[in-house]
Protein backbone atom coordinates (compact mmCIF):
# COMPACT_ATOMS: atom_id res chain seq x y z
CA UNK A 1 -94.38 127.64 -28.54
CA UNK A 2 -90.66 128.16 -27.42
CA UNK A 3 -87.81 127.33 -28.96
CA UNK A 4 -86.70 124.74 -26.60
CA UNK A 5 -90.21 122.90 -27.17
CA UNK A 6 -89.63 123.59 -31.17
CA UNK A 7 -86.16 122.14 -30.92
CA UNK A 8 -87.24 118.95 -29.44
CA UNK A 9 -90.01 118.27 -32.18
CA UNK A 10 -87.89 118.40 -34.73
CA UNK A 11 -88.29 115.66 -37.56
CA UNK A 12 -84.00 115.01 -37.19
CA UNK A 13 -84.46 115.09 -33.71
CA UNK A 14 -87.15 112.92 -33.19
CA UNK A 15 -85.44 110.40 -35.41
CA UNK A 16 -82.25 110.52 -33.18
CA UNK A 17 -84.37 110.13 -29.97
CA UNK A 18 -86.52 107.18 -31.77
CA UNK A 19 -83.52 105.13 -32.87
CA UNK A 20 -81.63 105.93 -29.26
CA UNK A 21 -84.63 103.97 -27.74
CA UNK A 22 -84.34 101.18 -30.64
CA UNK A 23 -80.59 100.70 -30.66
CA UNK A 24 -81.00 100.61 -26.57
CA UNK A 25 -83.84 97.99 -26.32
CA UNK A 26 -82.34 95.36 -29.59
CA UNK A 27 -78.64 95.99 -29.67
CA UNK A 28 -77.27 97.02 -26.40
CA UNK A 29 -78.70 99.01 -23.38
CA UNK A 30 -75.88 101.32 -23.09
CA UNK A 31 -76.64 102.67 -26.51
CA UNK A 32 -79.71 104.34 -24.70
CA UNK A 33 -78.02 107.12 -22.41
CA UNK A 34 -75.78 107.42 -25.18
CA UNK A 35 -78.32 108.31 -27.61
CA UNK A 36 -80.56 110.07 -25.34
CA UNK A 37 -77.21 112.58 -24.49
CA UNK A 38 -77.06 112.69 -28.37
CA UNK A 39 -80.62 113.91 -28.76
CA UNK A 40 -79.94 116.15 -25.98
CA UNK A 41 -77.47 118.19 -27.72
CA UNK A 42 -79.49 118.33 -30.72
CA UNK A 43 -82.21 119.97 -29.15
CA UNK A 44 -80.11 122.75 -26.89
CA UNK A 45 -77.81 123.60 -30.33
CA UNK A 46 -81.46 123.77 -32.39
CA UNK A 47 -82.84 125.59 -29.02
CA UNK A 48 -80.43 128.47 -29.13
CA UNK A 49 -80.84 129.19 -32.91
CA UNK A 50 -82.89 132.81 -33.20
CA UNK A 51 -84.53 131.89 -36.34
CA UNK A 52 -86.45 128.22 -35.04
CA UNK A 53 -89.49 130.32 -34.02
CA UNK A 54 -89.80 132.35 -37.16
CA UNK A 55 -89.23 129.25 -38.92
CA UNK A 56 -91.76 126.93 -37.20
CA UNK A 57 -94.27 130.04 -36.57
CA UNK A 58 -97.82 129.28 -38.70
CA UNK A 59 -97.99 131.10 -41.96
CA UNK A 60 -100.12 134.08 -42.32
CA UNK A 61 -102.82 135.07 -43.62
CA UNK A 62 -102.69 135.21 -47.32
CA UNK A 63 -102.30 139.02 -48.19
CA UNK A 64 -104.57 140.75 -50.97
CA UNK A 65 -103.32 140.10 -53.99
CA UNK A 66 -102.60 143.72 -55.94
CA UNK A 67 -102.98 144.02 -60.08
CA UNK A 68 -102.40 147.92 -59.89
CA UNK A 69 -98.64 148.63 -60.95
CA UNK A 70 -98.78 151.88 -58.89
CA UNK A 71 -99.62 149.67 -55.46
CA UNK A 72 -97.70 146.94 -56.22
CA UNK A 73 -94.06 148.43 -56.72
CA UNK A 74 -94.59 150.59 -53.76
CA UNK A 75 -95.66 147.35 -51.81
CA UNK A 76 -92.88 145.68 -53.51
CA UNK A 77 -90.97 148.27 -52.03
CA UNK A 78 -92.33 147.58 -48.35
CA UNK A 79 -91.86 143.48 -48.65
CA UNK A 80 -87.94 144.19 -49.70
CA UNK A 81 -87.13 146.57 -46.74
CA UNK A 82 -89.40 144.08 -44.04
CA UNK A 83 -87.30 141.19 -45.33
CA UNK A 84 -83.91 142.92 -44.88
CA UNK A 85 -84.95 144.07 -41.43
CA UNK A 86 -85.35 139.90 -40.40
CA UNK A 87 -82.83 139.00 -42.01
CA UNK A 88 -80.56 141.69 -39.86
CA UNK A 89 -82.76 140.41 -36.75
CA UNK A 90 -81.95 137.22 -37.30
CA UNK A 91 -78.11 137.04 -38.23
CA UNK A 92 -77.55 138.92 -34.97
CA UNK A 93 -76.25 137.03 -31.84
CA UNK A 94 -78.78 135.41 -29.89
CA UNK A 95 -79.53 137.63 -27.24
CA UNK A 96 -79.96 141.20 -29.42
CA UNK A 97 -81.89 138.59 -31.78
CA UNK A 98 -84.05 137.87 -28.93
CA UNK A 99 -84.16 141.50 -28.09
CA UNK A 100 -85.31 142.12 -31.64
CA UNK A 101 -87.97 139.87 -32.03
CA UNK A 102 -90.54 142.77 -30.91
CA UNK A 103 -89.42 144.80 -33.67
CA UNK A 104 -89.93 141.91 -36.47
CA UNK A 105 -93.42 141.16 -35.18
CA UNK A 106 -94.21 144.64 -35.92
CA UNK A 107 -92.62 145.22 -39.07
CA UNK A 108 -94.71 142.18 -40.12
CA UNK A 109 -97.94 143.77 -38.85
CA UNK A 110 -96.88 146.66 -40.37
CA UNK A 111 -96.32 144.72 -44.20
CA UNK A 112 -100.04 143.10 -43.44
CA UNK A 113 -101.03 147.14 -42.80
CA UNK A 114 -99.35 148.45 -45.94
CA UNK A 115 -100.98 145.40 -47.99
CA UNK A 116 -104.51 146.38 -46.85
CA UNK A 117 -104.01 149.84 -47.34
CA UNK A 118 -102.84 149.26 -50.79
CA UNK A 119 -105.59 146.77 -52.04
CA UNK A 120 -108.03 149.38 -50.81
CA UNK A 121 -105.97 152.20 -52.42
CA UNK A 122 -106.33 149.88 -55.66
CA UNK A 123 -110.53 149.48 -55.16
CA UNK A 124 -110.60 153.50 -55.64
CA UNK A 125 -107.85 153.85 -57.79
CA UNK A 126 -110.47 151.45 -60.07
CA UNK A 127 -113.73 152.90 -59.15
CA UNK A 128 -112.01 156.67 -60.13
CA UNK A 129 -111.12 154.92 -63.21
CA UNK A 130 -114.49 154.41 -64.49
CA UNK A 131 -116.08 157.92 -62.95
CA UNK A 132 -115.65 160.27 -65.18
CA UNK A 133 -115.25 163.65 -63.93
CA UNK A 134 -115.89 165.91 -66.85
CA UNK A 135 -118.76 164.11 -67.71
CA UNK A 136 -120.13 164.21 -64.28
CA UNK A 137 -119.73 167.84 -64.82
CA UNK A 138 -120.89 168.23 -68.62
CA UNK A 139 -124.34 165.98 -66.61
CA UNK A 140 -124.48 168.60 -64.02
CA UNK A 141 -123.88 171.50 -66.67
CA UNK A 142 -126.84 169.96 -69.05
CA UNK A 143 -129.49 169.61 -65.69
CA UNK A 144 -128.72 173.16 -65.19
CA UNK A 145 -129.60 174.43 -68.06
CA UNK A 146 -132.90 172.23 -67.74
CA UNK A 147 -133.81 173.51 -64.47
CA UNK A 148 -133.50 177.07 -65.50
CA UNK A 149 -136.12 175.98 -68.59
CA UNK A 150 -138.48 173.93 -66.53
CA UNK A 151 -141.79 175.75 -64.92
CA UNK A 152 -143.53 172.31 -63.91
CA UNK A 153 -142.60 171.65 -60.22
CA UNK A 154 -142.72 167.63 -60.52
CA UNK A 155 -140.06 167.30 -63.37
CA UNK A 156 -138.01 170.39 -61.42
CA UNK A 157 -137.77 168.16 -58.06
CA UNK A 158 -136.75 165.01 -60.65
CA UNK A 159 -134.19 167.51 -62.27
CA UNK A 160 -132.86 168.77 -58.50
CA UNK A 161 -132.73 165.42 -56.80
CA UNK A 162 -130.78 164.09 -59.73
CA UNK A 163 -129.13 167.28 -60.05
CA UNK A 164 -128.15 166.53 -55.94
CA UNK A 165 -126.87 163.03 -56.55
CA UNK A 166 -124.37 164.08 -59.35
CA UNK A 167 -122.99 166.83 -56.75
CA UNK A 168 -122.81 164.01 -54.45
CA UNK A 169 -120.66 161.44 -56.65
CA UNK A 170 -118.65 164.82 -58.12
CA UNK A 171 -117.67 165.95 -54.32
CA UNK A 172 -117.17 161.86 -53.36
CA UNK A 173 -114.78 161.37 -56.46
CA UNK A 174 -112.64 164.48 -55.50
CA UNK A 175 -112.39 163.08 -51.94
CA UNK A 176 -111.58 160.25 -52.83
CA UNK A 177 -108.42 161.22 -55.00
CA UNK A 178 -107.26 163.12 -51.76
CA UNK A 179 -107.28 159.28 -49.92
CA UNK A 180 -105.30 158.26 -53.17
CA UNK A 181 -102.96 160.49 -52.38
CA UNK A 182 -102.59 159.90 -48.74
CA UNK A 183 -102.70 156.34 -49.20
CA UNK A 184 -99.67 156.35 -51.26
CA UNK A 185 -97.79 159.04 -48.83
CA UNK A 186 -98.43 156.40 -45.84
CA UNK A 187 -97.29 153.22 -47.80
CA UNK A 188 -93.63 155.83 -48.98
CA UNK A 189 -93.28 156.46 -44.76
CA UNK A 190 -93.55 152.86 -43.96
CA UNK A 191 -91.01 152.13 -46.40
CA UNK A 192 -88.76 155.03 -45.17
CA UNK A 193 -89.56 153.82 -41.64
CA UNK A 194 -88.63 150.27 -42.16
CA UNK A 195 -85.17 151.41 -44.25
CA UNK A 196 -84.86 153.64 -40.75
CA UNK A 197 -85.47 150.28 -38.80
CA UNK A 198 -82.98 147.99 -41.04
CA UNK A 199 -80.14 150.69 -40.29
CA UNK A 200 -81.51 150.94 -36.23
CA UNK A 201 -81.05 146.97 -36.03
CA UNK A 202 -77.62 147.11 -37.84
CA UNK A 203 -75.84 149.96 -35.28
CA UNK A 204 -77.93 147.76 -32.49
CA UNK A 205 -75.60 144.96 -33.35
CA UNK A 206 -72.77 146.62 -32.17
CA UNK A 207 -74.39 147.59 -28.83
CA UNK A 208 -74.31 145.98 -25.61
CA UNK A 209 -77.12 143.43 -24.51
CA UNK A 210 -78.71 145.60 -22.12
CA UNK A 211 -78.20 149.05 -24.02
CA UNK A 212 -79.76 146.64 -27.27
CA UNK A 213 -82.59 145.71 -25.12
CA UNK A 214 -83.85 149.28 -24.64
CA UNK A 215 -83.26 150.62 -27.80
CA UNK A 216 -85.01 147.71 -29.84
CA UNK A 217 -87.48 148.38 -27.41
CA UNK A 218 -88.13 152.05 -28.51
CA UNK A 219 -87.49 150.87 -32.58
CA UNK A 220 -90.84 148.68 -31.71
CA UNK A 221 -92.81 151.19 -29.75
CA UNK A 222 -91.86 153.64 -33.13
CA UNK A 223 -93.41 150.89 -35.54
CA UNK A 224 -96.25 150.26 -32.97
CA UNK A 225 -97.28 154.12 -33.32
CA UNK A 226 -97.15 154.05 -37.21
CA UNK A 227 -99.59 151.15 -37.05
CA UNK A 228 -101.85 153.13 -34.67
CA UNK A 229 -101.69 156.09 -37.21
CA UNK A 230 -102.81 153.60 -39.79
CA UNK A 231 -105.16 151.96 -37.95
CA UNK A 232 -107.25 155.31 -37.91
CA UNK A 233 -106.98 156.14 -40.99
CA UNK A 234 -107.86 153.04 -42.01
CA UNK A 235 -111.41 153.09 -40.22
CA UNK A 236 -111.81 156.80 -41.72
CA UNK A 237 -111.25 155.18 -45.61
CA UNK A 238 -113.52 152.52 -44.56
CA UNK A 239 -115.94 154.69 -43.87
CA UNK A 240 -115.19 156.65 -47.05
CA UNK A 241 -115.52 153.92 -49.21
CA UNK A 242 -118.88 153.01 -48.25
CA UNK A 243 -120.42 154.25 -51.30
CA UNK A 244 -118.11 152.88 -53.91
């Protein structure tokens, strides 16, 4: 929906156009054209306004909701900088805010990105919570020691395969402390990125249309690469996290 057809639905404006038509059919005719000029200009001021679309655009998706204090000040962190970037967008003149539009769509995929990220961050953060390394390792020490005592060959396969599935959840547990870590270094270079992108859109106000155009243009494509990047390593943690 454009902001011409936004501007015309308005609630105000559909009042002004509604009582033009009244005031022209009961009171006098020539009220009509005069009201219908008045609604008009309503709608081309409301029209050229940058922030009617983002204003009128349907809400999103509700976002994860994070109880982890790690994930949620570095989120915190990533909803602060997003904002400041729309709000620059938006107080610019309306051509460079036009011109800047592509770069607050993506800094919003990007927020939905980091929120994902972080409730998944927050799923392993938990599960590590409750697996205990060293007694994963005091169980794998204690089978040891029962392997090396056991001569009958059923309870030895019983002793290796659960000897095997400890190993497993040890080596699953370590890798997925490394994701902890990467998680949290992707969510600290969004937020760098999108403090890069707030000063980007403030020097852009002081370009030219055209040379605006292009640069918001490349500020976009930047934001659309870090979401690629994510997007990977999002279907590699997915796959991780099978097990958990």
């Amino acid at each position: 929906m454009n902001n011409l057809t936004i501007a015309a639905t308005r609630p105000l404006n559909i009042i002004v156009l509604v009582a033009s038509v009244i005031a022209g059919s009961t009171v006098a005719i020539w009220l009509l054209p005069l009201g219908l000029l008045a609604y008009a200009a309503a709608v081309a001021l409301a029209a050229r306004d940058p922030g009617l679309a983002a204003v009128a655009a349907p809400r999103p998706a509700p976002l994860p909701k994070l109880t982890s204090p790690t994930f949620r000040a570095v989120v915190g962190e990533i909803d602060r900088s997003q904002r400041e970037v729309e709000k620059s967008a938006v107080a610019a003149p309306a051509p460079l805010a036009n011109a800047l539009r592509p770069v607050v769509d993506q800094s919003r995929e990007l927020v939905t990105e980091a929120h994902d990220l972080a409730s998944k961050g927050q799923i392993i953060e938990q599960y590590l919570a409750t697996a205990n390394a060293r007694q994963i390792q005091d169980q794998i020490n204690g089978i040891d020691i029962q392997i090396a005592n056991t001569r009958d060959s059923y309870t030895l396969q019983q002793l290796q395969e659960t000897r095997a599935a400890l190993a497993d959840r040890q080596r699953n547990a370590t890798d997925l402390e490394t994701y902890i870590g990467r998680i949290n270094a992707q969510l600290a270079n969004i937020d760098a990125s999108l403090d890069n992108v707030l000063a980007e859109t403030v020097r852009l106000r002081t370009a030219d249309a055209v040379a605006a155009s292009s640069m918001s243009g490349q500020v976009a494509d930047r934001l659309r690469d870090i979401k690629a990047d994510m997007d990977a390593f999002q279907r590699v943690l997915d796959s991780a996290m099978t097990g958990i």
